[in-house]
N, C-alpha and C. Protein backbone atom coordinates (compact mmCIF):
# COMPACT_ATOMS: atom_id res chain seq x y z
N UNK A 1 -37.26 -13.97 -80.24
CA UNK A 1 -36.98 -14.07 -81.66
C UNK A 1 -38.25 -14.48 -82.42
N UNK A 2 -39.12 -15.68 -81.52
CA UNK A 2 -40.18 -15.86 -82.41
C UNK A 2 -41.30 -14.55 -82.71
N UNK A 3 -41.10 -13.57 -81.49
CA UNK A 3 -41.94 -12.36 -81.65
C UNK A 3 -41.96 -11.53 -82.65
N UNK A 4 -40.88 -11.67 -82.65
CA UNK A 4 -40.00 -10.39 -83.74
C UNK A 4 -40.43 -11.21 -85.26
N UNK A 5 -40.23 -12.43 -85.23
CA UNK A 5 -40.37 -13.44 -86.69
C UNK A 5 -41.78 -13.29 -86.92
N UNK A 6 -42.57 -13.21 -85.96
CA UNK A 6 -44.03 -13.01 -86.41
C UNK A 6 -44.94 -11.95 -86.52
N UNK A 7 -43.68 -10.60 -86.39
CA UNK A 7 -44.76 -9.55 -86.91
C UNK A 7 -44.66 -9.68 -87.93
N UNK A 8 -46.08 -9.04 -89.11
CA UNK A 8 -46.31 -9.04 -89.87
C UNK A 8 -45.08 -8.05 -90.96
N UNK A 9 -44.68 -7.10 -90.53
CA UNK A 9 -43.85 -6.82 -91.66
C UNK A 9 -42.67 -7.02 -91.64
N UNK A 10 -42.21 -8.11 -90.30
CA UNK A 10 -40.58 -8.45 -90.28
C UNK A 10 -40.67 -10.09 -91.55
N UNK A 11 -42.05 -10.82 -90.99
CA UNK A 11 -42.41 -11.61 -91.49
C UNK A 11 -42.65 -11.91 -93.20
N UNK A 12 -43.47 -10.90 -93.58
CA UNK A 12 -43.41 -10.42 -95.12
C UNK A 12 -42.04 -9.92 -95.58
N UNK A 13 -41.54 -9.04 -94.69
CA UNK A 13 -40.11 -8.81 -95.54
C UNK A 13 -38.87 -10.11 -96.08
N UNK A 14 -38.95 -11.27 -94.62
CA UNK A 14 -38.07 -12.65 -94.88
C UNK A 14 -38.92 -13.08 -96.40
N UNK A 15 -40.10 -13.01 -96.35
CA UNK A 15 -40.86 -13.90 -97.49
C UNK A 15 -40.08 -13.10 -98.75
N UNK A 16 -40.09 -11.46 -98.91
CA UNK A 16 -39.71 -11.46 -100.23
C UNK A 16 -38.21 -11.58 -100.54
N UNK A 17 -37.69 -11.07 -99.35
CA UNK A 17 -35.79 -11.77 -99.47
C UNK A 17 -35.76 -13.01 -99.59
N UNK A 18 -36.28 -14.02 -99.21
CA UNK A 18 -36.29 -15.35 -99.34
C UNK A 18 -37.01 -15.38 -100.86
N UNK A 19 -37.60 -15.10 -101.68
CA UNK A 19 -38.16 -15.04 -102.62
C UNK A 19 -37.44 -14.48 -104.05
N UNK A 20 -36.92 -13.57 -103.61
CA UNK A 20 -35.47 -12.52 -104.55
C UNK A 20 -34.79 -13.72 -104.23
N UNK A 21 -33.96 -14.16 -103.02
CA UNK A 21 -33.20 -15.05 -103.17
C UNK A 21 -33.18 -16.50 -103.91
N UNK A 22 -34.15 -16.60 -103.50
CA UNK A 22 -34.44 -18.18 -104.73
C UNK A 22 -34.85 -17.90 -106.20
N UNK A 23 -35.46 -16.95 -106.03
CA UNK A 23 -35.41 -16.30 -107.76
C UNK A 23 -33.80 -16.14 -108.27
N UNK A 24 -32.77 -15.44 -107.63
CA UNK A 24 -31.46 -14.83 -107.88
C UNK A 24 -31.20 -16.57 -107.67
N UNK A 25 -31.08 -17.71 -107.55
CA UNK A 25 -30.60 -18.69 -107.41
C UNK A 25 -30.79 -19.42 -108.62
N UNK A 26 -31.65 -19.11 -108.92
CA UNK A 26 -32.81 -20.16 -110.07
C UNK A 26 -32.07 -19.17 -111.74
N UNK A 27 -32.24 -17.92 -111.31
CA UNK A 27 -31.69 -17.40 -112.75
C UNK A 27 -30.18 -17.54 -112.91
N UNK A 28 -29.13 -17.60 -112.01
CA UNK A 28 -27.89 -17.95 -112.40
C UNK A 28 -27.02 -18.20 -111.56
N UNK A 29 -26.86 -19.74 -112.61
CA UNK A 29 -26.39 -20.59 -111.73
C UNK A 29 -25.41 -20.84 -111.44
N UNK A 30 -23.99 -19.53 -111.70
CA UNK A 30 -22.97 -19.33 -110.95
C UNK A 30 -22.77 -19.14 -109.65
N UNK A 31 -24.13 -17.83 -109.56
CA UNK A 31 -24.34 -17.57 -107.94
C UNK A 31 -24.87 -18.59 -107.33
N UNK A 32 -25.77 -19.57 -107.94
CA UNK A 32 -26.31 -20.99 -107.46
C UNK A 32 -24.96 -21.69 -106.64
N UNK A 33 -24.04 -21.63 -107.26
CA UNK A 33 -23.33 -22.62 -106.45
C UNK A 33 -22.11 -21.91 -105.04
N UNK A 34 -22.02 -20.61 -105.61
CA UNK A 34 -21.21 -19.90 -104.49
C UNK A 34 -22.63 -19.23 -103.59
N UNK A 35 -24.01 -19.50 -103.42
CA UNK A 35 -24.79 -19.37 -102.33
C UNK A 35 -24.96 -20.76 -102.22
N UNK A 36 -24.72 -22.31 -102.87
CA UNK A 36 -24.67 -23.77 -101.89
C UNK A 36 -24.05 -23.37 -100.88
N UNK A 37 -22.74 -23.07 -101.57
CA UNK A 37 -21.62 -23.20 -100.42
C UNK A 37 -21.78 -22.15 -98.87
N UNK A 38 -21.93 -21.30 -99.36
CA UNK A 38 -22.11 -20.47 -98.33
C UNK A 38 -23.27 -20.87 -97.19
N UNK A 39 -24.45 -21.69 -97.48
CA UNK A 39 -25.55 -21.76 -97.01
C UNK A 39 -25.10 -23.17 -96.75
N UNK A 40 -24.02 -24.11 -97.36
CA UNK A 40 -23.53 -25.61 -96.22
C UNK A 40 -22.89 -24.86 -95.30
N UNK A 41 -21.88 -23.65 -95.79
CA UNK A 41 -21.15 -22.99 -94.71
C UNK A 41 -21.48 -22.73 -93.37
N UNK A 42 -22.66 -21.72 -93.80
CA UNK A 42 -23.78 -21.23 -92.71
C UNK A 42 -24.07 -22.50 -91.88
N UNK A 43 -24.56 -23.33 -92.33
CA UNK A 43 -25.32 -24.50 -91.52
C UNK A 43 -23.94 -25.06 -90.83
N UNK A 44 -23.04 -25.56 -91.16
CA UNK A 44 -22.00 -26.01 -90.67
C UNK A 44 -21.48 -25.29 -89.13
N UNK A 45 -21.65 -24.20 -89.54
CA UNK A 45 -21.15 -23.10 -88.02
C UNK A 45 -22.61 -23.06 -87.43
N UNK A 46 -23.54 -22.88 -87.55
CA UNK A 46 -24.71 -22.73 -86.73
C UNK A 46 -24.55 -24.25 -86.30
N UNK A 47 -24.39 -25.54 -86.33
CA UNK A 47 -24.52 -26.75 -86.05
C UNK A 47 -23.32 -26.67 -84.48
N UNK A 48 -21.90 -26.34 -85.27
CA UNK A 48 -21.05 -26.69 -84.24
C UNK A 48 -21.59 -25.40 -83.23
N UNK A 49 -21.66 -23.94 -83.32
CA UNK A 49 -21.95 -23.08 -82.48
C UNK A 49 -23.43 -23.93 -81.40
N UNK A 50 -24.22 -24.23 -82.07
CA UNK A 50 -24.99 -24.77 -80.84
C UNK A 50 -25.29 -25.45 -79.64
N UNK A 51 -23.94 -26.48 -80.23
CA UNK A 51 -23.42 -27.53 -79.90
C UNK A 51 -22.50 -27.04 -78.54
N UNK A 52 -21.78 -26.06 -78.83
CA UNK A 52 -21.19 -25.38 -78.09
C UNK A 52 -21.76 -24.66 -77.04
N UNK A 53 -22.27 -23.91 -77.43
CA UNK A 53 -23.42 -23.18 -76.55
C UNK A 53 -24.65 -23.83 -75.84
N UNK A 54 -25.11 -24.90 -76.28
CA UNK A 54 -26.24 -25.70 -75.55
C UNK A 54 -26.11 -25.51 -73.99
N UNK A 55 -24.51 -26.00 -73.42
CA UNK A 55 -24.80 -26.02 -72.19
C UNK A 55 -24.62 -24.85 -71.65
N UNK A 56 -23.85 -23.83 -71.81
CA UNK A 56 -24.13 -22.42 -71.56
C UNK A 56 -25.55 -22.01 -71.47
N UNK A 57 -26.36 -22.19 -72.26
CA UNK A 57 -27.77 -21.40 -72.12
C UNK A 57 -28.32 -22.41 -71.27
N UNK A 58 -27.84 -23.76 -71.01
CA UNK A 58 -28.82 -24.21 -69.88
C UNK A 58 -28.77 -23.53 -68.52
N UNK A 59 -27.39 -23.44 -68.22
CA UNK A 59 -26.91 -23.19 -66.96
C UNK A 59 -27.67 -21.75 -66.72
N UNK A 60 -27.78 -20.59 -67.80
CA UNK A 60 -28.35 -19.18 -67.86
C UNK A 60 -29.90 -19.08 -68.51
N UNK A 61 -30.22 -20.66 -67.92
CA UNK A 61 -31.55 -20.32 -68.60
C UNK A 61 -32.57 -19.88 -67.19
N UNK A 62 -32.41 -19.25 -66.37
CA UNK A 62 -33.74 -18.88 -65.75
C UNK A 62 -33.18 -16.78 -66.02
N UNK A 63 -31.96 -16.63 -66.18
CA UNK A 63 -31.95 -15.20 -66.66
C UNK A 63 -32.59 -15.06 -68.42
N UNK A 64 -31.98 -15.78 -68.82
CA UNK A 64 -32.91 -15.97 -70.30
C UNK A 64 -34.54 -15.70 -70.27
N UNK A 65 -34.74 -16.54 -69.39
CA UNK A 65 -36.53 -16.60 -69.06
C UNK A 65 -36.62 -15.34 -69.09
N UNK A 66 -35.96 -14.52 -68.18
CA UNK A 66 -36.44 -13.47 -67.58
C UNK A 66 -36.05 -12.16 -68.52
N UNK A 67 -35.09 -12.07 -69.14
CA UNK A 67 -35.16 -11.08 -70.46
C UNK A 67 -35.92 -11.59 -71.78
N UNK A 68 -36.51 -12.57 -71.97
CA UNK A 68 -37.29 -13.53 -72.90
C UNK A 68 -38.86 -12.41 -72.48
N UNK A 69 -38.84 -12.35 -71.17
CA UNK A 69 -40.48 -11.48 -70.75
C UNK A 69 -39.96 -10.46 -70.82
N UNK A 70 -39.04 -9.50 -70.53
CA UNK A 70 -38.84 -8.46 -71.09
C UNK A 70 -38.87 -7.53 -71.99
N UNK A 71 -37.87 -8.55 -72.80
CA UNK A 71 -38.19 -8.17 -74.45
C UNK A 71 -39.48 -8.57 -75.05
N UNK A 72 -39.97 -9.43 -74.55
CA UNK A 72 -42.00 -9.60 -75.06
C UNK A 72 -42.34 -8.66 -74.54
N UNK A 73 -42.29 -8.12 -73.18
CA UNK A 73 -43.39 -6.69 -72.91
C UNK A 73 -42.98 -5.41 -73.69
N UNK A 74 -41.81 -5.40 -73.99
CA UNK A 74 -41.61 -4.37 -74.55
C UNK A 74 -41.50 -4.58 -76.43
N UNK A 75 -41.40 -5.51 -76.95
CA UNK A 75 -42.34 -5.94 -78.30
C UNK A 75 -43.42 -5.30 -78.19
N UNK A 76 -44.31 -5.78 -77.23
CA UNK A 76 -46.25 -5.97 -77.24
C UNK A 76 -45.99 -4.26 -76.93
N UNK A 77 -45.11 -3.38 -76.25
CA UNK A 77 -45.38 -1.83 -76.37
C UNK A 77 -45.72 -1.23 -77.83
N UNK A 78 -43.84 -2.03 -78.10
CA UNK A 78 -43.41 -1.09 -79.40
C UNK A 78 -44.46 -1.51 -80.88
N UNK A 79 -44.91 -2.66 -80.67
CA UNK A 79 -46.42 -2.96 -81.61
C UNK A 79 -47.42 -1.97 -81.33
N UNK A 80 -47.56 -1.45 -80.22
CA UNK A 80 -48.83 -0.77 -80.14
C UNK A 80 -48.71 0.82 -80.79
N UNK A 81 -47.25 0.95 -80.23
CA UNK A 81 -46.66 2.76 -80.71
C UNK A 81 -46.75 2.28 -82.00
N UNK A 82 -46.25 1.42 -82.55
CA UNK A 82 -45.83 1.83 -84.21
C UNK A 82 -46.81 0.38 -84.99
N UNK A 83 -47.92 1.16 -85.56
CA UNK A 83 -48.45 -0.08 -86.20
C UNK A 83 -48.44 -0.33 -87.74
N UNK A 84 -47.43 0.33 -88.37
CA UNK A 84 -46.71 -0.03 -89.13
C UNK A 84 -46.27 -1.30 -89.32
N UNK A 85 -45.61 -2.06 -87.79
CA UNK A 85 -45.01 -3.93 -87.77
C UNK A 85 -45.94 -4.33 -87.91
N UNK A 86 -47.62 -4.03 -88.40
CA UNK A 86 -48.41 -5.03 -88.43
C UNK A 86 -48.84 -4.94 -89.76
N UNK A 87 -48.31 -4.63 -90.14
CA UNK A 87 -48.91 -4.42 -92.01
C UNK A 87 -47.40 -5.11 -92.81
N UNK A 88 -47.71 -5.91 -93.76
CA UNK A 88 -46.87 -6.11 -94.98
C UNK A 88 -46.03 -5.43 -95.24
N UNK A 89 -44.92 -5.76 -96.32
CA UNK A 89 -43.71 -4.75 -96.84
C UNK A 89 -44.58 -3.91 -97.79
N UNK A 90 -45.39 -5.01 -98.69
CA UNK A 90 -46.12 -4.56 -99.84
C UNK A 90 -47.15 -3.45 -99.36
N UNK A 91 -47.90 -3.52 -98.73
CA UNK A 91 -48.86 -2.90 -98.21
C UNK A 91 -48.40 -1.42 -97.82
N UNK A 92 -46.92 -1.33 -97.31
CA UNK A 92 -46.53 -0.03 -96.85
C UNK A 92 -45.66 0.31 -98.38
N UNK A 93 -45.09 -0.14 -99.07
CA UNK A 93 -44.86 0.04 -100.19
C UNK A 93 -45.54 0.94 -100.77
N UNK A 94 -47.22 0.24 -100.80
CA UNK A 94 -47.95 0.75 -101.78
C UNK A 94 -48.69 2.63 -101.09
N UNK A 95 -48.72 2.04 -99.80
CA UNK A 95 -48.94 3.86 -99.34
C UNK A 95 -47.98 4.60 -98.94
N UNK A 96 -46.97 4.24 -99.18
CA UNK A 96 -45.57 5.11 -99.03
C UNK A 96 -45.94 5.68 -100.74
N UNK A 97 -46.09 4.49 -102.13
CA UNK A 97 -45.87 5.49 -102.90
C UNK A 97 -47.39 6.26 -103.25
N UNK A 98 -48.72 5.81 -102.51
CA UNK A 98 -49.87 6.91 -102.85
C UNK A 98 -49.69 8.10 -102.11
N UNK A 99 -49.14 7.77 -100.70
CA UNK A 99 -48.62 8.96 -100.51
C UNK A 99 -47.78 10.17 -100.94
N UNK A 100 -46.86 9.31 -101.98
CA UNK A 100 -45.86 10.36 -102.55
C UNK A 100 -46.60 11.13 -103.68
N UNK A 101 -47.40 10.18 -104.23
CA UNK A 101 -48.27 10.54 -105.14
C UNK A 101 -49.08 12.12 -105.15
N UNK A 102 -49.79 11.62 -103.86
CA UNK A 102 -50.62 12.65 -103.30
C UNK A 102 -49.88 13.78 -103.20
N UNK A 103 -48.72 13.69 -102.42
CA UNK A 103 -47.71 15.10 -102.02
C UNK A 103 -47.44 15.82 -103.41
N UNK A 104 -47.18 14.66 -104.45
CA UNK A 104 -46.59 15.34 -105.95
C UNK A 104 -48.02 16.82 -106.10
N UNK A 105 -48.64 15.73 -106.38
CA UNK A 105 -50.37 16.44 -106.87
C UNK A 105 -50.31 17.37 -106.29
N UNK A 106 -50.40 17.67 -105.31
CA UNK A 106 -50.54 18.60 -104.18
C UNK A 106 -49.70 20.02 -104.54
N UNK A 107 -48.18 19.55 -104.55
CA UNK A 107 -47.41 20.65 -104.82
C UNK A 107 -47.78 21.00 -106.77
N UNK A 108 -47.76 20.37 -107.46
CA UNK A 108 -48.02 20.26 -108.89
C UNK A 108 -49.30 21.50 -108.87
N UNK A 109 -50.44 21.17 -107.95
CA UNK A 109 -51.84 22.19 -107.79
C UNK A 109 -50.99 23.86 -107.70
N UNK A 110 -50.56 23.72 -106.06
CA UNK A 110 -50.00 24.84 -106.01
C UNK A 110 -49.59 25.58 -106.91
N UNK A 111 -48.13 24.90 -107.62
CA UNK A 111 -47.48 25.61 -108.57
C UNK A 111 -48.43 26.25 -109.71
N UNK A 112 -49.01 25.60 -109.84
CA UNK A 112 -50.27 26.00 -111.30
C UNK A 112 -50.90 26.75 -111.08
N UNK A 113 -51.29 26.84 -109.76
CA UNK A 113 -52.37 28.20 -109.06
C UNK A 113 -51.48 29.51 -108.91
């Protein structure tokens, strides 16, 4: 999980949902209080669920270990095929739309020729 949290564009994407979200919190403050609740909610079940589960994952923690390296070797692949996870939301944003840009131009030339 921490792998996945620290590529760069899973990482940038939490920043701007977390960012919309506290913006959408801050401008109205109806939704302010039905996202408190939901987010004591949230915490409330993630608290008792852990609680619960603690000793379960002890008892399964050397198979854990072992799909824990799994899923890291195959992260550290799928980073290398697609290096896209290492760039920003913004960053692919912005050449997704020069790219579209370019394609417009492109066909726009044609047609005129």
């Amino acid at each position: 999980v921490k792998q996945v949290a620290n590529l760069t564009l899973v990482s940038s994407a939490c920043g701007v949902v977390s960012t919309a979200y506290a913006s959408t919190k801050e401008s109205h403050p109806y939704l302010r209080s039905v996202c408190d609740a939901a987010e004591k909610g949230a915490r409330s079940v993630s608290e008792a669920t852990a609680s619960c589960v603690q000793p379960v994952l002890a008892t399964l923690e050397p198979h854990v270990a072992a799909a824990n390296e799994y899923a890291s070797k195959g992260l550290d692949k799928l980073g290398e095929k697609l290096p896209i996870l290492q760039k920003p939301v913004e960053q692919i944003i912005s050449d997704t739309k020069e790219l579209v840009s370019s394609r417009v131009a492109d066909v726009k030339n044609a047609v005129s020729s």
